[in-house]
Structures are given as structure tokens and as C-alpha cells.
C-alpha atoms as a PDB file:
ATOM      1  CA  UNK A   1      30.269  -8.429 -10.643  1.00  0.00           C
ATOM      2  CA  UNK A   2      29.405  -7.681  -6.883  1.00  0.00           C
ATOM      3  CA  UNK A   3      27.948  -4.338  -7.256  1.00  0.00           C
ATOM      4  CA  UNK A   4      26.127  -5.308 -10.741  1.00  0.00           C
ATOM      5  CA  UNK A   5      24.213  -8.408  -8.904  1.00  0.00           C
ATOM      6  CA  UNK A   6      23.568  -5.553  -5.313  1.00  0.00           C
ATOM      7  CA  UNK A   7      21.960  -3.373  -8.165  1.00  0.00           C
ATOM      8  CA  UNK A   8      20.022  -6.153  -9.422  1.00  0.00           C
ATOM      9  CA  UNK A   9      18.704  -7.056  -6.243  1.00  0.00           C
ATOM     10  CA  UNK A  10      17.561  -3.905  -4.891  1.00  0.00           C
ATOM     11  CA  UNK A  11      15.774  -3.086  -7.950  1.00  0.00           C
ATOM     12  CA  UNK A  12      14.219  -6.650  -7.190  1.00  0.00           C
ATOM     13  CA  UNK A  13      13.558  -5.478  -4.309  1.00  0.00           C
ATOM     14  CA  UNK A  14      11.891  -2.356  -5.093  1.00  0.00           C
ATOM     15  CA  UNK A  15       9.671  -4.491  -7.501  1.00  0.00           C
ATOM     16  CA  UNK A  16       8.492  -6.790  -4.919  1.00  0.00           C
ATOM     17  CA  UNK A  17       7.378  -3.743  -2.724  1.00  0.00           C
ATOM     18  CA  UNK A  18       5.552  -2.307  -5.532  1.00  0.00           C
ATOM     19  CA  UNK A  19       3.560  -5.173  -6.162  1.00  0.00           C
ATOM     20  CA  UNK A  20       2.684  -6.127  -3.002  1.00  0.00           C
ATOM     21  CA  UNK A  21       1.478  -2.761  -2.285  1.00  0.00           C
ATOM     22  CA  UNK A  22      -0.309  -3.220  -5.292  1.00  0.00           C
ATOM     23  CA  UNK A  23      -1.936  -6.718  -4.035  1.00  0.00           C
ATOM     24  CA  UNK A  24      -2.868  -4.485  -0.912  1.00  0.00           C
ATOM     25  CA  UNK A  25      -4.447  -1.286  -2.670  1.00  0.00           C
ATOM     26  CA  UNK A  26      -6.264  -4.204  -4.654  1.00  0.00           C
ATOM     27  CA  UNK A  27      -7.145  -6.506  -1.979  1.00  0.00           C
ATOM     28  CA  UNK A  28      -8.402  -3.744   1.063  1.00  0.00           C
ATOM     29  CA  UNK A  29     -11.221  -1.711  -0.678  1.00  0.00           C
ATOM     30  CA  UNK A  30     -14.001  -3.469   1.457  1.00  0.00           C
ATOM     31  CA  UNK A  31     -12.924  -7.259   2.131  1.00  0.00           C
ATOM     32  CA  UNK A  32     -16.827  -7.838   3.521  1.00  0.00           C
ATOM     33  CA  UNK A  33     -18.165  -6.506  -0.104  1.00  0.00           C
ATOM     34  CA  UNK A  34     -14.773  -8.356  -1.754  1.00  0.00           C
ATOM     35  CA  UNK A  35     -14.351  -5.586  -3.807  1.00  0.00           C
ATOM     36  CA  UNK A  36     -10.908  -4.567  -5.836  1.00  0.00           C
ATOM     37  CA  UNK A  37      -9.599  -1.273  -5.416  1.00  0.00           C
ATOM     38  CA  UNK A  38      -9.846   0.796  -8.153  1.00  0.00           C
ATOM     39  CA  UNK A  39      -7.136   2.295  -9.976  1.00  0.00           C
ATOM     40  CA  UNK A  40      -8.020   5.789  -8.490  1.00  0.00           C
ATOM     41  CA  UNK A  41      -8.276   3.905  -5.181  1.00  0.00           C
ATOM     42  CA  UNK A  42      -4.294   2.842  -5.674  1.00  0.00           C
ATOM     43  CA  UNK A  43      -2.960   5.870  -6.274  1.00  0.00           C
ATOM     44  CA  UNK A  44      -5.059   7.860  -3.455  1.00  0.00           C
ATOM     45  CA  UNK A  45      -3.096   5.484  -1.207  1.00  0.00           C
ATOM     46  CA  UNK A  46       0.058   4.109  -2.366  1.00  0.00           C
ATOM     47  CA  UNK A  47       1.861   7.388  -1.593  1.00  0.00           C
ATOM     48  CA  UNK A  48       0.548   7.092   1.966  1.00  0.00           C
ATOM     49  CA  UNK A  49       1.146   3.438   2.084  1.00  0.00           C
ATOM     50  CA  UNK A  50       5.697   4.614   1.418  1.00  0.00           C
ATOM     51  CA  UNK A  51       5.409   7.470   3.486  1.00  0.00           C
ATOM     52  CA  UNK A  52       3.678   6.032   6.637  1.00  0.00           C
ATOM     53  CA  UNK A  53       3.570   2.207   5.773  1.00  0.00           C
ATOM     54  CA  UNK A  54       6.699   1.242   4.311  1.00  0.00           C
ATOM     55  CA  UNK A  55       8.037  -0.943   7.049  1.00  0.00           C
ATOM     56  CA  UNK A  56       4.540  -2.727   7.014  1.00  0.00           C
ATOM     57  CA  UNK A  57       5.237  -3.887   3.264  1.00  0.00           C
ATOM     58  CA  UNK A  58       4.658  -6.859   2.455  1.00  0.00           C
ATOM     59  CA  UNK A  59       2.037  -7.824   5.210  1.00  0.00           C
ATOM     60  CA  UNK A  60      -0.885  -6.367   3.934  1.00  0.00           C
ATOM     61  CA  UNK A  61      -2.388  -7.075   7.045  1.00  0.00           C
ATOM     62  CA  UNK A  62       0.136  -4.896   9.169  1.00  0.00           C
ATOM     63  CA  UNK A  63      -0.329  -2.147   6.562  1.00  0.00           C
ATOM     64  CA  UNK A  64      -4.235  -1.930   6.845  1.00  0.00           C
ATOM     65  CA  UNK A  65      -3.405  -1.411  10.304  1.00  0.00           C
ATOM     66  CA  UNK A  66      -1.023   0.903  10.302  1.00  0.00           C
ATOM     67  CA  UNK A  67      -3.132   3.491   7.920  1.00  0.00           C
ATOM     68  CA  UNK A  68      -6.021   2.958  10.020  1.00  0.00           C
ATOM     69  CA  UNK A  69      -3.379   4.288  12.694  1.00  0.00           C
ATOM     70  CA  UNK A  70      -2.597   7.256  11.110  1.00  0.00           C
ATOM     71  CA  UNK A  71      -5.687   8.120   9.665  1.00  0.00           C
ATOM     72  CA  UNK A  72      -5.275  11.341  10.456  1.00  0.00           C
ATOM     73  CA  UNK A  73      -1.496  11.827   8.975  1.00  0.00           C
ATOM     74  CA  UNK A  74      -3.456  10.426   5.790  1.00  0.00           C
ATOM     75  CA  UNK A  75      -3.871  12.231   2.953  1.00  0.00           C
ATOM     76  CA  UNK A  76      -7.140  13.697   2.083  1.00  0.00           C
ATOM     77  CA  UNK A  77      -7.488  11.526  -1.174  1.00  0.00           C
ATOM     78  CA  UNK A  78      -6.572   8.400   0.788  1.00  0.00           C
ATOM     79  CA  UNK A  79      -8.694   9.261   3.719  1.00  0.00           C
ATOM     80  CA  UNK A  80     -11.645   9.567   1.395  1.00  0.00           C
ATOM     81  CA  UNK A  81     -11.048   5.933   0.289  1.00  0.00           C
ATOM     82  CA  UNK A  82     -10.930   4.880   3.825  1.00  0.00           C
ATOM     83  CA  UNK A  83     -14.136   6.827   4.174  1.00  0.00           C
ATOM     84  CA  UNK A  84     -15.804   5.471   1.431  1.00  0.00           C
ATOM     85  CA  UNK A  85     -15.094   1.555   2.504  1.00  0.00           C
ATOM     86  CA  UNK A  86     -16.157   2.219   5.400  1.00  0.00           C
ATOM     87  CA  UNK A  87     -12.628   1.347   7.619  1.00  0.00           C
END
């Protein structure tokens, strides 16, 4: 019963990551034009967000930040984004 509830939660857990990285891909586009990330938008950065972010998540705050820090580790699809919103 122990290990089926630890299985439950970490796949809980992986599903609260996922959407708050979603709420951040959403939410950071441009917060002065308060525009939503597109879906292309997302995926140029959620791989970035895992490999360079992850122990930002959930703060969306921290994790702005902490791509802005390693703009150059980003990738060059998520760097575009950056580019393009102007952060």
C-alpha cells in the first residue's frame, strides 16, 4: 500500500511541475504586452526550463530569472523566444 500511494505521489508530483511550467511558458512571453505564450513558444522552452530550471519550478518568478541567467546555455529555439519578447 506504501509504495502504491509513493507512486501516486510522485506522478502527482511530476504533474504539478508540468503545469506550472506550463503557467510559466504561458504567463512570461512579454508581461508589459500581457501576452500568452504560444504553443511553439512552450515547447522552444520547456526543455530548457528541466534542464537548467528545474529547481526554480514552481516560482515562475525564480525561473524567468534563472533562463535569463543562462541565456547563453539556452537553446537556440528558446533563445529566439527570449529574443523576440524582448527579455
Amino acid at each position: 500500500m506504501k509504495a502504491r500511494f509513493l507512486r501516486f505521489a510522485g506522478v502527482r508530483s511530476r504533474a504539478h511541475r508540468a503545469s506550472t511550467v506550463g503557467l510559466f511558458l504561458t504567463m512570461f512571453a512579454s508581461a508589459a504586452q500581457a501576452q500568452q505564450g504560444t504553443p511553439e513558444q512552450r515547447r522552444a522552452c520547456t526543455p530548457d526550463v528541466y534542464r537548467l530550471c528545474a529547481g526554480e519550478i514552481p516560482n515562475v518568478r525564480a525561473i524567468t530569472a534563472c533562463l535569463r541567467r543562462n541565456r547563453s546555455s539556452l537553446s537556440e529555439a528558446c533563445r529566439t523566444v527570449f529574443d523576440q519578447a524582448g527579455g
